[in-house]
PDB file of N, CA and C in Angstrom:
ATOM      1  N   UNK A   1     -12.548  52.293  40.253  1.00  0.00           N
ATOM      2  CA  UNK A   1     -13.832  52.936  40.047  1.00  0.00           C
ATOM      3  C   UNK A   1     -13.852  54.314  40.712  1.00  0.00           C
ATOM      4  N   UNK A   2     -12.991  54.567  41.898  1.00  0.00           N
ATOM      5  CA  UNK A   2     -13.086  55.805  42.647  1.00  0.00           C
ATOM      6  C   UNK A   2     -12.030  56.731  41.931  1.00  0.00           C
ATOM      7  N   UNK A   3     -11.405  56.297  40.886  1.00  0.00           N
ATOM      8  CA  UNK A   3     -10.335  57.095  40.354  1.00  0.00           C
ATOM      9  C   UNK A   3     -11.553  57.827  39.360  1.00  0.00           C
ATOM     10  N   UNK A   4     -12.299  56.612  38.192  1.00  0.00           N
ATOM     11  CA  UNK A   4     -13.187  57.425  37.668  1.00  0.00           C
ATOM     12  C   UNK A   4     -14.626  58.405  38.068  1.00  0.00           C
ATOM     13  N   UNK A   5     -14.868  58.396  39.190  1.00  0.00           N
ATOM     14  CA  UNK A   5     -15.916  59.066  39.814  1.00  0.00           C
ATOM     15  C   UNK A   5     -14.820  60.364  39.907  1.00  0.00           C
ATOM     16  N   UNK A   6     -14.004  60.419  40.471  1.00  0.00           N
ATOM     17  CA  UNK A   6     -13.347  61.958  41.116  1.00  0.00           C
ATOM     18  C   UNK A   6     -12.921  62.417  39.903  1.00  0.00           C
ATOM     19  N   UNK A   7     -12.275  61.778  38.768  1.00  0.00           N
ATOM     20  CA  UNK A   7     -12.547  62.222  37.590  1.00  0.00           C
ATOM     21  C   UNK A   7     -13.694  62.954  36.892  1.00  0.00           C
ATOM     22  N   UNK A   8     -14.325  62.401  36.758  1.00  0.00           N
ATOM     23  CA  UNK A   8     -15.673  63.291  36.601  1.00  0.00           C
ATOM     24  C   UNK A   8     -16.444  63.935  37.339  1.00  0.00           C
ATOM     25  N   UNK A   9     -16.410  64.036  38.503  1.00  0.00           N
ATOM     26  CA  UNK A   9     -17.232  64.111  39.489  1.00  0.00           C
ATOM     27  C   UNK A   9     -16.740  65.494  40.166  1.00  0.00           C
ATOM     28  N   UNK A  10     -15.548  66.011  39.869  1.00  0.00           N
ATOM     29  CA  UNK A  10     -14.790  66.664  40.991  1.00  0.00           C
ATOM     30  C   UNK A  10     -14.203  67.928  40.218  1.00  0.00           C
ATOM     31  N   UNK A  11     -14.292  68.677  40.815  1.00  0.00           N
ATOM     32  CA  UNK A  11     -13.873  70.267  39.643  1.00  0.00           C
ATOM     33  C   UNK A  11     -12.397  70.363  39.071  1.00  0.00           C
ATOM     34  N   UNK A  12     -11.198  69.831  40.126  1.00  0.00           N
ATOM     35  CA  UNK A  12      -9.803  69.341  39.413  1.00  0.00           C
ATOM     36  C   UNK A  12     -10.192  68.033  38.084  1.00  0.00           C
ATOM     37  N   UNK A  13     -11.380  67.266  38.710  1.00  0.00           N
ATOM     38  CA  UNK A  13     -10.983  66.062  37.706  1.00  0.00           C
ATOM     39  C   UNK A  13     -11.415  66.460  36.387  1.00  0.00           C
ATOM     40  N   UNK A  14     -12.651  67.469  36.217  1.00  0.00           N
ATOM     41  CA  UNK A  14     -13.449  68.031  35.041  1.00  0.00           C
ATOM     42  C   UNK A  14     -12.297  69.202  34.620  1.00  0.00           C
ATOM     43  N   UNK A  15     -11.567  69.868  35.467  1.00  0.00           N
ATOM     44  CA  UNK A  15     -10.412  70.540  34.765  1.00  0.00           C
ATOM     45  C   UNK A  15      -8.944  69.859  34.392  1.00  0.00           C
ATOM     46  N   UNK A  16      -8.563  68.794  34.755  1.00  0.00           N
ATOM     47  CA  UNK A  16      -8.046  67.489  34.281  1.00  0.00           C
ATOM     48  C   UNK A  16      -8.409  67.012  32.908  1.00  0.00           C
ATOM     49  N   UNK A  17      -9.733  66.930  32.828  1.00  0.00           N
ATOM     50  CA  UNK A  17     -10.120  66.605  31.429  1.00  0.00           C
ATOM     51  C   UNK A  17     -10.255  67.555  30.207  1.00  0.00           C
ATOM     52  N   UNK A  18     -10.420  68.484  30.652  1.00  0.00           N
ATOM     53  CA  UNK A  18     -10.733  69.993  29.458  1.00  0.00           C
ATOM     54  C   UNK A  18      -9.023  70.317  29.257  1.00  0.00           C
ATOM     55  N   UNK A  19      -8.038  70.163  30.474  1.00  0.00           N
ATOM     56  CA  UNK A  19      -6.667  70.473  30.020  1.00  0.00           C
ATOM     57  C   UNK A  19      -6.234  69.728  29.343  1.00  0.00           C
ATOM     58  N   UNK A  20      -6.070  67.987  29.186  1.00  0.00           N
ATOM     59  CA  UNK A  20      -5.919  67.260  28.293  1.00  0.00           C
ATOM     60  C   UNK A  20      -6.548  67.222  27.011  1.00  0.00           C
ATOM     61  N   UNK A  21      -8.231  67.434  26.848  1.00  0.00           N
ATOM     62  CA  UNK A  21      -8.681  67.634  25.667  1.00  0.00           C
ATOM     63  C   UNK A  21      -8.032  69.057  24.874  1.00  0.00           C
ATOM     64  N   UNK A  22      -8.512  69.749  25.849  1.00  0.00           N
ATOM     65  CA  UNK A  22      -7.419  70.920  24.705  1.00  0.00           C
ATOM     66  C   UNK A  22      -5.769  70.749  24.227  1.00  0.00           C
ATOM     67  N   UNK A  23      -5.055  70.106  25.031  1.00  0.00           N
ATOM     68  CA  UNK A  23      -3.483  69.997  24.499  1.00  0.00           C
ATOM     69  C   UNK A  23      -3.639  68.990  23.410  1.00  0.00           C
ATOM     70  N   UNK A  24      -4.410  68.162  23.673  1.00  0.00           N
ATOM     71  CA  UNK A  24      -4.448  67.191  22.472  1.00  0.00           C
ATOM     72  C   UNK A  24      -4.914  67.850  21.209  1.00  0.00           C
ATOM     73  N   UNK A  25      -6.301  68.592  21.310  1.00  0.00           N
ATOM     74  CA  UNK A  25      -6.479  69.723  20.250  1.00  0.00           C
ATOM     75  C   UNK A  25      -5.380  70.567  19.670  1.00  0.00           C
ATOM     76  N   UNK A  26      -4.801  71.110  20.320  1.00  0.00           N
ATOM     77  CA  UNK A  26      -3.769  71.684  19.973  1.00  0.00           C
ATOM     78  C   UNK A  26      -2.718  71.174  18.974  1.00  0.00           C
ATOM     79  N   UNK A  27      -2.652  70.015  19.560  1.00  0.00           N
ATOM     80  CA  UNK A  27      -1.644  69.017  19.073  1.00  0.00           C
ATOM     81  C   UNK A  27      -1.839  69.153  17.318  1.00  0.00           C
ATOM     82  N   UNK A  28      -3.407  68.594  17.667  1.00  0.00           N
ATOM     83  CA  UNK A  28      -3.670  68.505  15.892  1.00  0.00           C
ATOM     84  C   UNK A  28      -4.068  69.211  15.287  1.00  0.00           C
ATOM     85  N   UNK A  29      -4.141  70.414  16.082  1.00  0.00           N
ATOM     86  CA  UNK A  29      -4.575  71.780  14.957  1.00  0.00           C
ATOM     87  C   UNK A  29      -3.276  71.822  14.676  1.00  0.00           C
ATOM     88  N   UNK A  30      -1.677  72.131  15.164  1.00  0.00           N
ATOM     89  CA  UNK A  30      -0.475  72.603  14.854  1.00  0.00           C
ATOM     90  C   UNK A  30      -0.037  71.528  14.279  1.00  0.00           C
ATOM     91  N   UNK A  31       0.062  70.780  13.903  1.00  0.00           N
ATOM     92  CA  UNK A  31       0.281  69.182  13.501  1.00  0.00           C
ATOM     93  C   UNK A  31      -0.658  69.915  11.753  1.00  0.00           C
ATOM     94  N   UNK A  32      -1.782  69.598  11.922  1.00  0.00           N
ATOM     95  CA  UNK A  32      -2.215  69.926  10.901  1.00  0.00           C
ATOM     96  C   UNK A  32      -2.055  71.106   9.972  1.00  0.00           C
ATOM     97  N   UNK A  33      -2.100  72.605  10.526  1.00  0.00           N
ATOM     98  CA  UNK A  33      -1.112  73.892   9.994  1.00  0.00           C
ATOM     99  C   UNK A  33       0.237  73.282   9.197  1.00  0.00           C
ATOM    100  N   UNK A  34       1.144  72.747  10.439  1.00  0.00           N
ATOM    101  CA  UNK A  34       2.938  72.206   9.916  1.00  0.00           C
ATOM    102  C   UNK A  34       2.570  71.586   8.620  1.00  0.00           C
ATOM    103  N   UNK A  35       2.268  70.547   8.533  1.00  0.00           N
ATOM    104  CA  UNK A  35       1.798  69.938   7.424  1.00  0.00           C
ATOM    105  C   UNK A  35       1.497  70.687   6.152  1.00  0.00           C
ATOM    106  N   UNK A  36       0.639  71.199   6.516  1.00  0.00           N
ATOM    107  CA  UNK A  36      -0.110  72.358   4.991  1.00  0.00           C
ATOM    108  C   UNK A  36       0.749  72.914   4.502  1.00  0.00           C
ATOM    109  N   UNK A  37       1.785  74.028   5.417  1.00  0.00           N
ATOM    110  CA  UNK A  37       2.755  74.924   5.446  1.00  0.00           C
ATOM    111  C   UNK A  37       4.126  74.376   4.590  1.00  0.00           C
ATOM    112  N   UNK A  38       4.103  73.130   5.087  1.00  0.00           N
ATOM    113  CA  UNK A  38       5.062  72.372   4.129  1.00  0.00           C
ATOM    114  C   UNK A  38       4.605  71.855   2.864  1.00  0.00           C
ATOM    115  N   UNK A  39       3.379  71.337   2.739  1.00  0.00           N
ATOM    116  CA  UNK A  39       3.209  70.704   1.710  1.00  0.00           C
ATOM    117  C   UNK A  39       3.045  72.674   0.393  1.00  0.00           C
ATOM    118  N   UNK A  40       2.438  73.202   1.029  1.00  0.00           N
ATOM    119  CA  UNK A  40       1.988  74.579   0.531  1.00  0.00           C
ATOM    120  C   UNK A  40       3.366  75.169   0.149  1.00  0.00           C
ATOM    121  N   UNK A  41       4.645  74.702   0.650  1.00  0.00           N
ATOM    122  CA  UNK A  41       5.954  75.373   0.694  1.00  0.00           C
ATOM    123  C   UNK A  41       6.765  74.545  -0.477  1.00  0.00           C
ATOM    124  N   UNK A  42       6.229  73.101  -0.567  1.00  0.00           N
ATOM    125  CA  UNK A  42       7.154  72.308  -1.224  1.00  0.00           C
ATOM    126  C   UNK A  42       6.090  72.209  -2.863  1.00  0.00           C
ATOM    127  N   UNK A  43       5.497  72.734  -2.554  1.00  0.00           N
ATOM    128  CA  UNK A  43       4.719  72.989  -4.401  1.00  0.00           C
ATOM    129  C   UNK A  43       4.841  74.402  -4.850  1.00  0.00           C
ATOM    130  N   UNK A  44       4.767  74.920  -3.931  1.00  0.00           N
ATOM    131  CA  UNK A  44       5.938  76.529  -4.383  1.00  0.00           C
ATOM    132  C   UNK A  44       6.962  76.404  -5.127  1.00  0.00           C
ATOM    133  N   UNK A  45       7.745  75.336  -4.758  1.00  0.00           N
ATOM    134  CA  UNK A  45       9.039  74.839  -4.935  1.00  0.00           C
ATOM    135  C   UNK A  45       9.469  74.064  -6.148  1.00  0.00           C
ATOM    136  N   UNK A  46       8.354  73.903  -6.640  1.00  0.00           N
ATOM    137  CA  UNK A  46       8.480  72.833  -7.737  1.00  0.00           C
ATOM    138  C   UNK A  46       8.887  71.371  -7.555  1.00  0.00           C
ATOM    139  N   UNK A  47       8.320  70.569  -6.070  1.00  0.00           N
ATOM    140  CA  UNK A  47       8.919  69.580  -5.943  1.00  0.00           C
ATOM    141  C   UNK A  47       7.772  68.753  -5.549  1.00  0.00           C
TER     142      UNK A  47
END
């Protein structure tokens, strides 16, 4: 329970959480781009 209080509670733990939410964002914005880029690349292609 004291892990989740300093988690939220504590200016590392609230910047703990905004650094993970954003890499994960990241994740699936570039995840999602790759994808397009290929699918957008492979109907160019005639395939």
């Amino acid at each position: 329970m004291k892990l989740l209080t300093d988690l939220f509670s504590t200016d590392y733990g609230l910047m703990s959480i905004i650094g993970i939410a954003f890499m994960i964002g990241m994740g699936v914005f570039f995840l999602m781009l790759f994808m397009g880029k290929m699918d957008q690349n492979a109907k160019r292609n005639g395939k």
